[in-house]
C-alpha atoms as a PDB file:
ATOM      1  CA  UNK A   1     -49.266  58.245  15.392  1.00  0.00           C
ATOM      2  CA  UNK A   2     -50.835  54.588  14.593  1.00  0.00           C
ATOM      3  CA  UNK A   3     -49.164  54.527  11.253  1.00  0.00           C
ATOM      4  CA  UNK A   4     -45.631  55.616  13.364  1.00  0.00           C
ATOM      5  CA  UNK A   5     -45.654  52.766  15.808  1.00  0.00           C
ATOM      6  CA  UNK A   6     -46.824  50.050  12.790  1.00  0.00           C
ATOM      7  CA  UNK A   7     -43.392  51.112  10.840  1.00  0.00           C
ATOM      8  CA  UNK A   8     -41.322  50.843  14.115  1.00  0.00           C
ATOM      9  CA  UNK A   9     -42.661  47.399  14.945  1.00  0.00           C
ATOM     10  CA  UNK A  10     -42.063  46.417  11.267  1.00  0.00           C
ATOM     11  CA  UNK A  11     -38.568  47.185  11.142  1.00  0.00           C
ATOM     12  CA  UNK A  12     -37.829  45.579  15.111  1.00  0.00           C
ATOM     13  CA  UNK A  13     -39.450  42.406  13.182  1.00  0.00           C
ATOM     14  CA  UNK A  14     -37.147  43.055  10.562  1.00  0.00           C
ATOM     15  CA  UNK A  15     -34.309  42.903  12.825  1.00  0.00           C
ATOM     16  CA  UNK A  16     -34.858  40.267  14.519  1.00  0.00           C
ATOM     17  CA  UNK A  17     -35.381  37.899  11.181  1.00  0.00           C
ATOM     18  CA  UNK A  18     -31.703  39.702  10.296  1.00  0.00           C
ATOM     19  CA  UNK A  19     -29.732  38.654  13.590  1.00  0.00           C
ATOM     20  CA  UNK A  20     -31.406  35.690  14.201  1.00  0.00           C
ATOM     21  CA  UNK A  21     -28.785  33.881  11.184  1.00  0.00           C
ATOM     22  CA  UNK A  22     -25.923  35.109  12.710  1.00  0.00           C
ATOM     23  CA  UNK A  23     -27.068  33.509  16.379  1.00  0.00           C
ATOM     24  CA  UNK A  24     -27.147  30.415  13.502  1.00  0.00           C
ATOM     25  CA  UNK A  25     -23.853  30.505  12.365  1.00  0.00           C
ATOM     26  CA  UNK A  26     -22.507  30.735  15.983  1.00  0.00           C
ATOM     27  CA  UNK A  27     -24.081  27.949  17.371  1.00  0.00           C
ATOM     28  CA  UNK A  28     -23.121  25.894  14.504  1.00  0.00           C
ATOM     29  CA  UNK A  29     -19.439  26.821  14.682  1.00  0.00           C
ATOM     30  CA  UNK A  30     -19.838  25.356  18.235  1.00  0.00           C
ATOM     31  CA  UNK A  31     -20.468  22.037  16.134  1.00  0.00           C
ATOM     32  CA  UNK A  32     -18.356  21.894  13.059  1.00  0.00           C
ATOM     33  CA  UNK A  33     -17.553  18.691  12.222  1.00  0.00           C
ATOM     34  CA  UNK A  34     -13.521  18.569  11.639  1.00  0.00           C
ATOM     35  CA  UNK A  35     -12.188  18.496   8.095  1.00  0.00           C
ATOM     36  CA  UNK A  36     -12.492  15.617   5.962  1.00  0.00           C
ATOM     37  CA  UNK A  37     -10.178  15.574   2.987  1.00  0.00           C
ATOM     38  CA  UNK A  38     -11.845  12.667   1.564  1.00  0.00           C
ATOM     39  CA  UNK A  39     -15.536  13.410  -0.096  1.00  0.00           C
ATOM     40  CA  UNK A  40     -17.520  10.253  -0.330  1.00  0.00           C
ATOM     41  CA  UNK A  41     -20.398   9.766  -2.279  1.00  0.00           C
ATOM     42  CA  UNK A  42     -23.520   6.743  -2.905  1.00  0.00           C
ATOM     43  CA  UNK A  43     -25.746   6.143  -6.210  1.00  0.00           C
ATOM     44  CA  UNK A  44     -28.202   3.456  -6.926  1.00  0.00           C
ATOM     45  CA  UNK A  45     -27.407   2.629 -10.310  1.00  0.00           C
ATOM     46  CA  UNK A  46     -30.316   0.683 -12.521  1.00  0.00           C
ATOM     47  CA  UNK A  47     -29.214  -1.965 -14.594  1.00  0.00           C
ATOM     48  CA  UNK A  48     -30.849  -2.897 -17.719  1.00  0.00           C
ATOM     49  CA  UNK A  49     -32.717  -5.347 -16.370  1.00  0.00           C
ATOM     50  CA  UNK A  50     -33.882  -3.479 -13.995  1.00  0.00           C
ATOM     51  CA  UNK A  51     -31.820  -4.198 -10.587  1.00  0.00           C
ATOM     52  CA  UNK A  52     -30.208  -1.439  -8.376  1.00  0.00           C
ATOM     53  CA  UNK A  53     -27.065  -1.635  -7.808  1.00  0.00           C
ATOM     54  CA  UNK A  54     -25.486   0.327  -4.921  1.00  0.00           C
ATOM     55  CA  UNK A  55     -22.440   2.304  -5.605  1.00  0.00           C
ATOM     56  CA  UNK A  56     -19.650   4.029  -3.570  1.00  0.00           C
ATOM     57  CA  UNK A  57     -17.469   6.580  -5.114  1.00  0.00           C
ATOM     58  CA  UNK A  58     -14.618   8.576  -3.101  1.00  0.00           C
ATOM     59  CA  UNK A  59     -11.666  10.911  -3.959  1.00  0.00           C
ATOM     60  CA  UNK A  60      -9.296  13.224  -2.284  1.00  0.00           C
ATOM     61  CA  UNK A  61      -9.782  16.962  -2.438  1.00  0.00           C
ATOM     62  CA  UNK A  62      -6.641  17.616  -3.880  1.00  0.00           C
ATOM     63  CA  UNK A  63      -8.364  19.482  -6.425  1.00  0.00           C
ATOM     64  CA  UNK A  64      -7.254  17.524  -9.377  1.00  0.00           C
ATOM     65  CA  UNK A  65      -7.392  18.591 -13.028  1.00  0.00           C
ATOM     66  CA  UNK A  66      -8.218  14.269 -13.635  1.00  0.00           C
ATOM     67  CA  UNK A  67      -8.418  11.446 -11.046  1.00  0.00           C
ATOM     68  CA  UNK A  68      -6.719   7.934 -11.916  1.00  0.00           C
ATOM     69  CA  UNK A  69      -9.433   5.648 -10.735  1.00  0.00           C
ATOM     70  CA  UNK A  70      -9.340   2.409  -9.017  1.00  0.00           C
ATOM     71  CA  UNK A  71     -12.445  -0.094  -9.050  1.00  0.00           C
ATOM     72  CA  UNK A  72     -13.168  -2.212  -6.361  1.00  0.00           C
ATOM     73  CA  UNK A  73     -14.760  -5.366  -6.528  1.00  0.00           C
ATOM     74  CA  UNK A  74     -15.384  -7.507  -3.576  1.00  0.00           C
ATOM     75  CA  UNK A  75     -15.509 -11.503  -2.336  1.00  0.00           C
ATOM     76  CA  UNK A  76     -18.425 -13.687  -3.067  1.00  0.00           C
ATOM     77  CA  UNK A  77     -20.627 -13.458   0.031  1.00  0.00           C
ATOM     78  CA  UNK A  78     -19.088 -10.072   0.795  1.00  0.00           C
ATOM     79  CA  UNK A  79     -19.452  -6.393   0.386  1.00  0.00           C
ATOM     80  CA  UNK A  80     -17.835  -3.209  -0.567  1.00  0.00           C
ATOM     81  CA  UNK A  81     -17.491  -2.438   3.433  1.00  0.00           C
ATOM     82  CA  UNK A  82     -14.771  -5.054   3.636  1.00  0.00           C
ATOM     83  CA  UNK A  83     -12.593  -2.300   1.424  1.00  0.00           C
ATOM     84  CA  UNK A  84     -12.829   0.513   3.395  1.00  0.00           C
ATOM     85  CA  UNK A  85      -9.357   0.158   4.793  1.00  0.00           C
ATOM     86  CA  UNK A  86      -7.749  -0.016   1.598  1.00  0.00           C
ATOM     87  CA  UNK A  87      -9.977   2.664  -0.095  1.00  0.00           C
ATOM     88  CA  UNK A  88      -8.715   4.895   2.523  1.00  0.00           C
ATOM     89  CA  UNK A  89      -5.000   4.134   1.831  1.00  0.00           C
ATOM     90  CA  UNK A  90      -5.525   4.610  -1.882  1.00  0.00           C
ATOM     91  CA  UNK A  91      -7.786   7.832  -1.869  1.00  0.00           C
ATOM     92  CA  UNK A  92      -4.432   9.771   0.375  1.00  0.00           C
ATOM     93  CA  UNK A  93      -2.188   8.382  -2.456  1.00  0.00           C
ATOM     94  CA  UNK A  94      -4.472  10.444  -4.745  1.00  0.00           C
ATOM     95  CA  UNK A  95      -6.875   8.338  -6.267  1.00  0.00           C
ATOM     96  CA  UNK A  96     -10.429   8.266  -6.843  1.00  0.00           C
ATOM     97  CA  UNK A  97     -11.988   4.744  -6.019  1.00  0.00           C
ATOM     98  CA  UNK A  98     -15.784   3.363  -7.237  1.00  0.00           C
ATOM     99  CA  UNK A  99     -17.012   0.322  -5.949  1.00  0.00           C
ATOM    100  CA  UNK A 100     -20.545  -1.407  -5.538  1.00  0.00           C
ATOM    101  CA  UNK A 101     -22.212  -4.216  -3.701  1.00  0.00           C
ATOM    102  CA  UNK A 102     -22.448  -6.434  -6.262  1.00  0.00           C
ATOM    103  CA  UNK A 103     -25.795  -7.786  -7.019  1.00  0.00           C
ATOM    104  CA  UNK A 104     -27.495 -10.020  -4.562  1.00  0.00           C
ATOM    105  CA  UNK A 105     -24.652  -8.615  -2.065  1.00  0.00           C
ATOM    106  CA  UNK A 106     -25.039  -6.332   0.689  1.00  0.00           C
ATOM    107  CA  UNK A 107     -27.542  -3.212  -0.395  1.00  0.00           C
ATOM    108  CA  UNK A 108     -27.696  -4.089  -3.956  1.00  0.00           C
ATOM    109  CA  UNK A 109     -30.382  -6.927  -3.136  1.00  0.00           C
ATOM    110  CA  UNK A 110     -33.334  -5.183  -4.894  1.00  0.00           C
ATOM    111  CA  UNK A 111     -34.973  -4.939  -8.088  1.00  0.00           C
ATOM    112  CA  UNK A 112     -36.645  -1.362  -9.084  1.00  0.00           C
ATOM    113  CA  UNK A 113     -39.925  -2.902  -7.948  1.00  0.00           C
ATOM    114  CA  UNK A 114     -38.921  -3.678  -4.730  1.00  0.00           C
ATOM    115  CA  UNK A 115     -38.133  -7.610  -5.462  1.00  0.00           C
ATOM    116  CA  UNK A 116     -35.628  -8.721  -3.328  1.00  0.00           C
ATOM    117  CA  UNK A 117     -32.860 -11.574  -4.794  1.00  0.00           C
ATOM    118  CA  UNK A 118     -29.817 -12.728  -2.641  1.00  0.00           C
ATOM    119  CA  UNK A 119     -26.677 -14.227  -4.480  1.00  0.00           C
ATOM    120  CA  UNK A 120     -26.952 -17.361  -2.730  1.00  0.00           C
ATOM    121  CA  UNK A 121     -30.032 -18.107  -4.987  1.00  0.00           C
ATOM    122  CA  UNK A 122     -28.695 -16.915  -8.024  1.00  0.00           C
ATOM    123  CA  UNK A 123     -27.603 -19.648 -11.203  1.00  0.00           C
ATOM    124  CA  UNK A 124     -24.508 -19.161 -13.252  1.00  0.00           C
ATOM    125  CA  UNK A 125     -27.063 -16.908 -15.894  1.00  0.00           C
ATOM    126  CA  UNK A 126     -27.028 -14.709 -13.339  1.00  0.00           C
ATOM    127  CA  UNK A 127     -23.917 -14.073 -12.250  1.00  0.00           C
ATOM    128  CA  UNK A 128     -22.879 -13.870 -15.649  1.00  0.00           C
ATOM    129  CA  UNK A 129     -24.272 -10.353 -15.551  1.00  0.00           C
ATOM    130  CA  UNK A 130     -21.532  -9.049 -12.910  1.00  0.00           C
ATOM    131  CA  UNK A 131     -19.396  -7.508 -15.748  1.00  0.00           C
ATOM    132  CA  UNK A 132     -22.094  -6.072 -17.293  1.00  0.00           C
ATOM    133  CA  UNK A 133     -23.279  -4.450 -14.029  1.00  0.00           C
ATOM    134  CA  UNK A 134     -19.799  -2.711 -13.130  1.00  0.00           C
ATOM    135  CA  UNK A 135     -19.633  -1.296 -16.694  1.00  0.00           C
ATOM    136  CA  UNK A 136     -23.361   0.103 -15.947  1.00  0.00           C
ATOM    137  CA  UNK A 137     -21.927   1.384 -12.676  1.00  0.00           C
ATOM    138  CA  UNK A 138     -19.192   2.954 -14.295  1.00  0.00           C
ATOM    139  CA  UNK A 139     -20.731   4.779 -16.980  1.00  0.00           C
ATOM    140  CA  UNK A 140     -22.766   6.210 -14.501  1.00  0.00           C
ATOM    141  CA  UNK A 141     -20.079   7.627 -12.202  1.00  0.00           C
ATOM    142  CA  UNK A 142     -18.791   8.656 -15.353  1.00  0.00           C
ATOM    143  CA  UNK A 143     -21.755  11.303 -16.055  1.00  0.00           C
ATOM    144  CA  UNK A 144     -21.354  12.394 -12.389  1.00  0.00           C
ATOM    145  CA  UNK A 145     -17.521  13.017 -11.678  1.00  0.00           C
ATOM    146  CA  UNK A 146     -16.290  14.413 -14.668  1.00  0.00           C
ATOM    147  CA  UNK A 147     -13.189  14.665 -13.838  1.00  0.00           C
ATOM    148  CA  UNK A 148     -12.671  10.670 -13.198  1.00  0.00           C
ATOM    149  CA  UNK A 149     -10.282   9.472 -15.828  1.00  0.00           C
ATOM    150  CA  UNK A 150     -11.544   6.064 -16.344  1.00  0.00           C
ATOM    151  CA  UNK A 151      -8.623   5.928 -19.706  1.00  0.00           C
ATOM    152  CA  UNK A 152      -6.327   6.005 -16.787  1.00  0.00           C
ATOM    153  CA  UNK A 153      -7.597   3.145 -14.323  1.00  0.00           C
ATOM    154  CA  UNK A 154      -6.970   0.045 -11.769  1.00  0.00           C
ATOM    155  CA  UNK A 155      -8.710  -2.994 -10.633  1.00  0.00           C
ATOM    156  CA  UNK A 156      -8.582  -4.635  -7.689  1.00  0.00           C
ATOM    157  CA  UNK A 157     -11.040  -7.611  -7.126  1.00  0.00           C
ATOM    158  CA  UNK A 158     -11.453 -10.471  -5.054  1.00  0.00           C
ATOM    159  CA  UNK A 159     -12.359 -13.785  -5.963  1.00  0.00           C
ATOM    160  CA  UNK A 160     -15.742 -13.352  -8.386  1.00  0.00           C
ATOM    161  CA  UNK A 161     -14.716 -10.355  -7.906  1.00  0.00           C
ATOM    162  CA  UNK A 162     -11.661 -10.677  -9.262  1.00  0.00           C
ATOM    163  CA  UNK A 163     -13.192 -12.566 -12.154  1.00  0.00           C
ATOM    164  CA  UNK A 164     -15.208 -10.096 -13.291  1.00  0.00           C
ATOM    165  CA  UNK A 165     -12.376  -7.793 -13.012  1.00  0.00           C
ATOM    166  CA  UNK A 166     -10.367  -9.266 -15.855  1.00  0.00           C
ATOM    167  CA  UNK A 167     -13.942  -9.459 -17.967  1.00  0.00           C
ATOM    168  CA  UNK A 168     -14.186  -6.018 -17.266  1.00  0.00           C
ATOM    169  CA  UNK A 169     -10.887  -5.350 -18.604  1.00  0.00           C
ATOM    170  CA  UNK A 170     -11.620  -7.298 -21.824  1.00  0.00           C
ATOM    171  CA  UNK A 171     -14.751  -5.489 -22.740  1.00  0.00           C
ATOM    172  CA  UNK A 172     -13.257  -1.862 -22.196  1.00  0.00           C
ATOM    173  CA  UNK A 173     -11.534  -0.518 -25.381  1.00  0.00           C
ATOM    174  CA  UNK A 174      -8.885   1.172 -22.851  1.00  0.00           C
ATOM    175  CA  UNK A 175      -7.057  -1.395 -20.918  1.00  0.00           C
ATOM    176  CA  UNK A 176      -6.244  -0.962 -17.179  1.00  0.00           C
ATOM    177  CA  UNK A 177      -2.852   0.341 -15.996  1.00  0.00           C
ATOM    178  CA  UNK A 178      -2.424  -2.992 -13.438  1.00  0.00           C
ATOM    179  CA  UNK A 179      -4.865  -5.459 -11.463  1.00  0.00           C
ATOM    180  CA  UNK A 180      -4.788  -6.619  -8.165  1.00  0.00           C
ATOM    181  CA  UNK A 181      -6.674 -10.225  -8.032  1.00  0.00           C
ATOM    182  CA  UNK A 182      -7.189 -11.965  -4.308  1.00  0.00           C
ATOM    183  CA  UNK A 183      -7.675 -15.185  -5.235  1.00  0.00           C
ATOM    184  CA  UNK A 184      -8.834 -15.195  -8.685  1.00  0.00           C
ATOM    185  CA  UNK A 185     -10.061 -18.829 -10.857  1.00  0.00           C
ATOM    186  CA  UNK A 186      -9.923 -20.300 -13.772  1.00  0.00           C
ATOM    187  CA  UNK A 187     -13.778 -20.486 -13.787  1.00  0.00           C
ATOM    188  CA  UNK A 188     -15.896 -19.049 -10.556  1.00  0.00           C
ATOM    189  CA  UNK A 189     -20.079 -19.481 -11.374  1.00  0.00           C
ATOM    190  CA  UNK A 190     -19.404 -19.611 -14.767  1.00  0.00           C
ATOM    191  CA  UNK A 191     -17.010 -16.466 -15.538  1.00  0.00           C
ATOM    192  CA  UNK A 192     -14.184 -18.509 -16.753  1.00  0.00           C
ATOM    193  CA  UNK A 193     -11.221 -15.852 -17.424  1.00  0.00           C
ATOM    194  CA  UNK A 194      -8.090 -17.728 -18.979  1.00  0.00           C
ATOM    195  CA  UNK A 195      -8.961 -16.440 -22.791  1.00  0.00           C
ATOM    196  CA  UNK A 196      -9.686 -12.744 -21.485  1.00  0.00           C
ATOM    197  CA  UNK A 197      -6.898 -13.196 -19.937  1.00  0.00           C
ATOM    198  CA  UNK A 198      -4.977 -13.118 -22.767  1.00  0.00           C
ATOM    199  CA  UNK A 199      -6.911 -10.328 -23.924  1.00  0.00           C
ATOM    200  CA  UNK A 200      -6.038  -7.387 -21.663  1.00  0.00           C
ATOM    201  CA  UNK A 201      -2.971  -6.336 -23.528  1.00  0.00           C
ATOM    202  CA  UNK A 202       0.507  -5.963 -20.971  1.00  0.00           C
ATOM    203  CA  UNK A 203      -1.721  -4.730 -18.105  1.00  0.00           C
ATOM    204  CA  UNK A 204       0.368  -6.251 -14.625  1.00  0.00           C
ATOM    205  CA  UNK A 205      -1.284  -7.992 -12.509  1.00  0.00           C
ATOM    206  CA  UNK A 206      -0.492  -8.540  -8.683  1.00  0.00           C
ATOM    207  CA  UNK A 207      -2.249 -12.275  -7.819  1.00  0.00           C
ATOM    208  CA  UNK A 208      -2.717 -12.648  -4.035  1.00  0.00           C
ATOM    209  CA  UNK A 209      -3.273 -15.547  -2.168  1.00  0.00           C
ATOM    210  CA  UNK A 210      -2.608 -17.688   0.970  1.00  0.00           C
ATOM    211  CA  UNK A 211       0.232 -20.545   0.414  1.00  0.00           C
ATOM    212  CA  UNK A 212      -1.978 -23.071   2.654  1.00  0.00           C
ATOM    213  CA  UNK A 213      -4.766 -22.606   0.412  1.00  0.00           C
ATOM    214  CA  UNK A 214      -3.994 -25.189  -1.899  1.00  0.00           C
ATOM    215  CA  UNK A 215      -7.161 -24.468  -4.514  1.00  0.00           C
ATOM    216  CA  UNK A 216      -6.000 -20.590  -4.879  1.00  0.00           C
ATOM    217  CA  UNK A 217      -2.757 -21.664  -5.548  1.00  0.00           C
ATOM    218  CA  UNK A 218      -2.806 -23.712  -8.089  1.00  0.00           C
ATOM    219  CA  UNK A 219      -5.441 -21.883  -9.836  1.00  0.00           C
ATOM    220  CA  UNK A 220      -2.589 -18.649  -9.492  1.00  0.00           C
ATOM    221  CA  UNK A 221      -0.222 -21.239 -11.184  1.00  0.00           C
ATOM    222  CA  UNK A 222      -2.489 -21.815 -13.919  1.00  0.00           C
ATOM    223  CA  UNK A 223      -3.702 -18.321 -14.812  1.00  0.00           C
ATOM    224  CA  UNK A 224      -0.011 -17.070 -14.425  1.00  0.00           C
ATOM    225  CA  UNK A 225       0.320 -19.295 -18.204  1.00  0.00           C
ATOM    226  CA  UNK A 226      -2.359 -16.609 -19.687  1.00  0.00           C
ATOM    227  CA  UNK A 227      -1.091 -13.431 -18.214  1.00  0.00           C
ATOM    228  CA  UNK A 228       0.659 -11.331 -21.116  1.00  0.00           C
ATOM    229  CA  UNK A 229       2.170  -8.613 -19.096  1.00  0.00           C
ATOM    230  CA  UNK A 230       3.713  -8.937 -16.194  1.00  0.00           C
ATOM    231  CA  UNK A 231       2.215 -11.650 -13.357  1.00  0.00           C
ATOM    232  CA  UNK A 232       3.561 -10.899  -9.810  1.00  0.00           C
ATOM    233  CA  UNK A 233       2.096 -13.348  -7.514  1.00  0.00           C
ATOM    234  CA  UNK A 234       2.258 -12.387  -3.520  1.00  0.00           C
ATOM    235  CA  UNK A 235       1.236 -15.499  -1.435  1.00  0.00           C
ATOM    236  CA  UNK A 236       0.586 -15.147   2.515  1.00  0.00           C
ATOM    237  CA  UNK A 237       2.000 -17.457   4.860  1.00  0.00           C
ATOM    238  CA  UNK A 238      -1.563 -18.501   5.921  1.00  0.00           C
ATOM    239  CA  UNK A 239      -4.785 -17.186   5.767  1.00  0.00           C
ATOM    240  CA  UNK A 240      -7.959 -17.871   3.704  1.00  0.00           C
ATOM    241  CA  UNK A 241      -9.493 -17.065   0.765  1.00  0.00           C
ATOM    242  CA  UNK A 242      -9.976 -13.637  -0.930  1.00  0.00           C
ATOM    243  CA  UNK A 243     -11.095 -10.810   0.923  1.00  0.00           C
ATOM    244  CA  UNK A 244     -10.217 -12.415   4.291  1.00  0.00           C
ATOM    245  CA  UNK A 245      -6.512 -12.281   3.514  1.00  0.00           C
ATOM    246  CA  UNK A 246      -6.831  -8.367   3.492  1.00  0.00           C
ATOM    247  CA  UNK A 247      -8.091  -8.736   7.118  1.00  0.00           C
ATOM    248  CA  UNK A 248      -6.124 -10.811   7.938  1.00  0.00           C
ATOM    249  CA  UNK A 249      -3.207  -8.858   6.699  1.00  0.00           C
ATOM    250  CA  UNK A 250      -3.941  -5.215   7.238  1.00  0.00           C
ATOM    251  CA  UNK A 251      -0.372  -4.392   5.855  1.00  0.00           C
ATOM    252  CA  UNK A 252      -1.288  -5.711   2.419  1.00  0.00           C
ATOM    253  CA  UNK A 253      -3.210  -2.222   2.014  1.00  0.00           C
ATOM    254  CA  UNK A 254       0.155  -0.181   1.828  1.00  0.00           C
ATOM    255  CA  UNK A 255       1.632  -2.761  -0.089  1.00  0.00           C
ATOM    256  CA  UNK A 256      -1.159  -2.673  -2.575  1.00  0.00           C
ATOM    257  CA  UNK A 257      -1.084   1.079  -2.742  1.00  0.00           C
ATOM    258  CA  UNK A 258       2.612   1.240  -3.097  1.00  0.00           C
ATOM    259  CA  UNK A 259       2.546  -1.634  -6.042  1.00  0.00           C
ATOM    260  CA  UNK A 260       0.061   0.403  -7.992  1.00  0.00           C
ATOM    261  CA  UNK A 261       1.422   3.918  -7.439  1.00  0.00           C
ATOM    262  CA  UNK A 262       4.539   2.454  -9.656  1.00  0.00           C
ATOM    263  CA  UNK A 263       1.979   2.006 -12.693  1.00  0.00           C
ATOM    264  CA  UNK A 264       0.506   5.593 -12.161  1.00  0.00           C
ATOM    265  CA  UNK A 265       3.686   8.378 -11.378  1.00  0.00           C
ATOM    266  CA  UNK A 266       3.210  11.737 -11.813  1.00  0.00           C
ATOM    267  CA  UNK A 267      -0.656  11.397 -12.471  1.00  0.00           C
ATOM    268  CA  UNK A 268      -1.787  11.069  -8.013  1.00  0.00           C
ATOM    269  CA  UNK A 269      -1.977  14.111  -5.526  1.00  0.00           C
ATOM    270  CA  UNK A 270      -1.849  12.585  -2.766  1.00  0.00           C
ATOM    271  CA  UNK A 271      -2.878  14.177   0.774  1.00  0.00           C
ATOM    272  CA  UNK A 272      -0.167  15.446   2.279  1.00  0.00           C
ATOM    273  CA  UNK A 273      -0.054  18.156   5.229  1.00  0.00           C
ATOM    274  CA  UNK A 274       0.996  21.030   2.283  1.00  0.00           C
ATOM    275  CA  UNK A 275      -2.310  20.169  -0.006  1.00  0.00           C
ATOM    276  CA  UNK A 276      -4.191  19.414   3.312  1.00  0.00           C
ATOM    277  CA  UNK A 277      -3.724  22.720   4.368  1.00  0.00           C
ATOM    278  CA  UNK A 278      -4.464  23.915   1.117  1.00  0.00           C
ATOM    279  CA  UNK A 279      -7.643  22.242   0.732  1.00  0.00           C
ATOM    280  CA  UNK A 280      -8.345  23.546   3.773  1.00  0.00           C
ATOM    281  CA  UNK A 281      -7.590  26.689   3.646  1.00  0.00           C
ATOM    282  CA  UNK A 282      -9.732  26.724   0.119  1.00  0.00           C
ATOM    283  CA  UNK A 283     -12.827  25.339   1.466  1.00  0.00           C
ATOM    284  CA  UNK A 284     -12.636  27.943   4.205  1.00  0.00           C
ATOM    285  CA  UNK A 285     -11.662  30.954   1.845  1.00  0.00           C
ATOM    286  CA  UNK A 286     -15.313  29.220   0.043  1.00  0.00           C
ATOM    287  CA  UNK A 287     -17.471  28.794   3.277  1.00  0.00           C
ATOM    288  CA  UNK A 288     -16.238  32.592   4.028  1.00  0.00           C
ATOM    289  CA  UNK A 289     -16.760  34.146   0.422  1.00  0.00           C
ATOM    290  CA  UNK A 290     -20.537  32.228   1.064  1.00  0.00           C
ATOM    291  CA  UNK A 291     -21.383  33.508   4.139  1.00  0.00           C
ATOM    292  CA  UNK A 292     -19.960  37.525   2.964  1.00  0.00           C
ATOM    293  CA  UNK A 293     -22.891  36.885  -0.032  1.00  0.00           C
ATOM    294  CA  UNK A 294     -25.594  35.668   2.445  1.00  0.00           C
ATOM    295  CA  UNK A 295     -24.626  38.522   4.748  1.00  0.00           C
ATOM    296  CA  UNK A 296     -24.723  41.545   1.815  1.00  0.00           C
ATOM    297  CA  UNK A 297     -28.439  39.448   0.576  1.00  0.00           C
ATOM    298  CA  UNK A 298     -29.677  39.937   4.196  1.00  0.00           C
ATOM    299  CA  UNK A 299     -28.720  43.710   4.653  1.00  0.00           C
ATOM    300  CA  UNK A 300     -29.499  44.758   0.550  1.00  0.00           C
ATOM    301  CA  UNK A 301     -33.137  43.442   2.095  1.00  0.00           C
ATOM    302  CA  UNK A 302     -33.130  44.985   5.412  1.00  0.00           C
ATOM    303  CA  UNK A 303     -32.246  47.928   3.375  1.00  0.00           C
ATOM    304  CA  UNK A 304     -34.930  47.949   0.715  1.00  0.00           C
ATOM    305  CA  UNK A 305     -37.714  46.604   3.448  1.00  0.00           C
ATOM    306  CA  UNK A 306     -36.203  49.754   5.909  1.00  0.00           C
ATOM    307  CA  UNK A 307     -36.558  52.238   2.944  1.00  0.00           C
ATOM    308  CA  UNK A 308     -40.195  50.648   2.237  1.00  0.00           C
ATOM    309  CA  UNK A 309     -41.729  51.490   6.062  1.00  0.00           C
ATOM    310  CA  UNK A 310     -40.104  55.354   6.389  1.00  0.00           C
ATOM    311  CA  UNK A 311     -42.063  55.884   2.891  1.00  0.00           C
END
């Protein structure tokens, strides 16, 4: 009789530990967060030298056999938060953006051992390591998102940014499909451009700036001499310099998108309500085929642990 009432209370505990998930699941349904079709992502990246760099990746799911990638590289003084407009526009046009805060610049202020350096201490030595850093950054992503085609690539920089953008572009065997330079220089803390420049193959480039900022200007005139593809300049009525012309002009994030989807067709996805709906309705058929497994686990235990106390 002992031994009887032991097995019952077993299998009521047993119960219980098999119900209680599916109480869970309800209450969590209650708060779902809503779709996102946009998966974002964050690495620290070591350098050789030791500094972590922090890096943003996004990309549509539009389930895409290979992602055309777009880097981002922000102002001097800035971060990779001032894109987040225009990464939005260009992730529903299909692509896969990477960015970073470069180093000394927003989150990527530390060394691996906790030292702390801030760009506005840094020498031209220093900043002559900015190339270097995005190809680190990239070759990282790279190992992570396999399906990033960085043979098939953009960048858009601004000011240093922009800079190292067109270094970038030099040291890569593969050349990017365009650039899209806010305010680029001859020379900005020592990453003088004009020769690499001329060594980026035909690769278009969109220069942006602000007609009453007499500096950017006439630096656009002068690097438009180097350019051996195509050099479209678009200059803003007013404004300032670099990444505070994209605030200033919130529109310039369609027209960027549109300018580069020219140098890409037939390679984006874009998110549209059909392949919302279909990434939607495959992460659901997923979450369901998930939960069926977890479900047939529980009861194949309840089972085995049932068949265990009658014994």
């Amino acid at each position: 009789m002992f031994m009887k009432l032991i097995k019952s209370f077993i299998l009521i505990i047993l119960c219980l530990f098999a119900i209680t998930p599916v109480f869970a699941a309800n209450s969590s349904k209650k708060s779902a967060q809503p779709f996102n079709p946009v998966v974002h992502k964050t690495y620290d990246v070591e350098t050789k030298d030791g500094f972590v760099i922090k890096a943003y990746v996004s990309y549509p799911k539009t389930r895409m056999d290979k992602y055309p990638v777009v880097i981002l590289l922000h102002s001097l003084g800035g971060n990779y938060a001032s894109f987040a407009g225009l990464e939005n526009k260009l992730n529903y046009a299909g692509f896969a953006t990477v960015g970073m805060d470069l180093r000394g610049h927003g989150k990527s202020v530390y060394t691996k051992t906790l030292r702390q350096r801030a760009w506005q201490y840094f020498k031209n030595d220093t900043y002559a390591l900015y190339p270097s850093d995005v190809l680190y950054v990239m070759q990282y992503v790279k190992t992570k998102h396999k399906r990033f085609d960085f043979t098939d690539y953009a960048i858009i920089g601004s000011d240093i940014g922009a800079n190292t953008g067109v270094l970038v572009a030099r040291a890569l065997p593969v050349k990017p499909k365009a650039l899209v330079l806010f305010s680029p220089m001859m020379s900005i803390k020592g990453l003088y451009i004009p020769v690499a420049m001329t060594e980026i193959g035909l690769a278009p480039i969109l220069a942006i700036a602000s007609s009453t900022d007499a500096l950017s200007m006439s630096q656009q005139s002068k690097l438009a001499k180097f350019a051996q593809g195509n050099f479209d300049a678009l200059n803003m009525p007013k404004g300032g310099m670099g990444m505070t012309l994209l605030k200033g002009y919130p529109e310039l994030e369609y027209q960027i998108t549109y300018w580069l989807k020219a140098y890409f067709k037939g390679k984006l996805t874009p998110i549209t309500p059909a392949s919302l709906a279909a990434a939607k309705a495959k992460a659901a058929a997923a979450k369901a085929a998930k939960a069926a497994k977890l479900k047939a686990a529980r009861e194949a235990k309840l089972k085995k642990a049932g068949s265990s106390a009658t014994k």
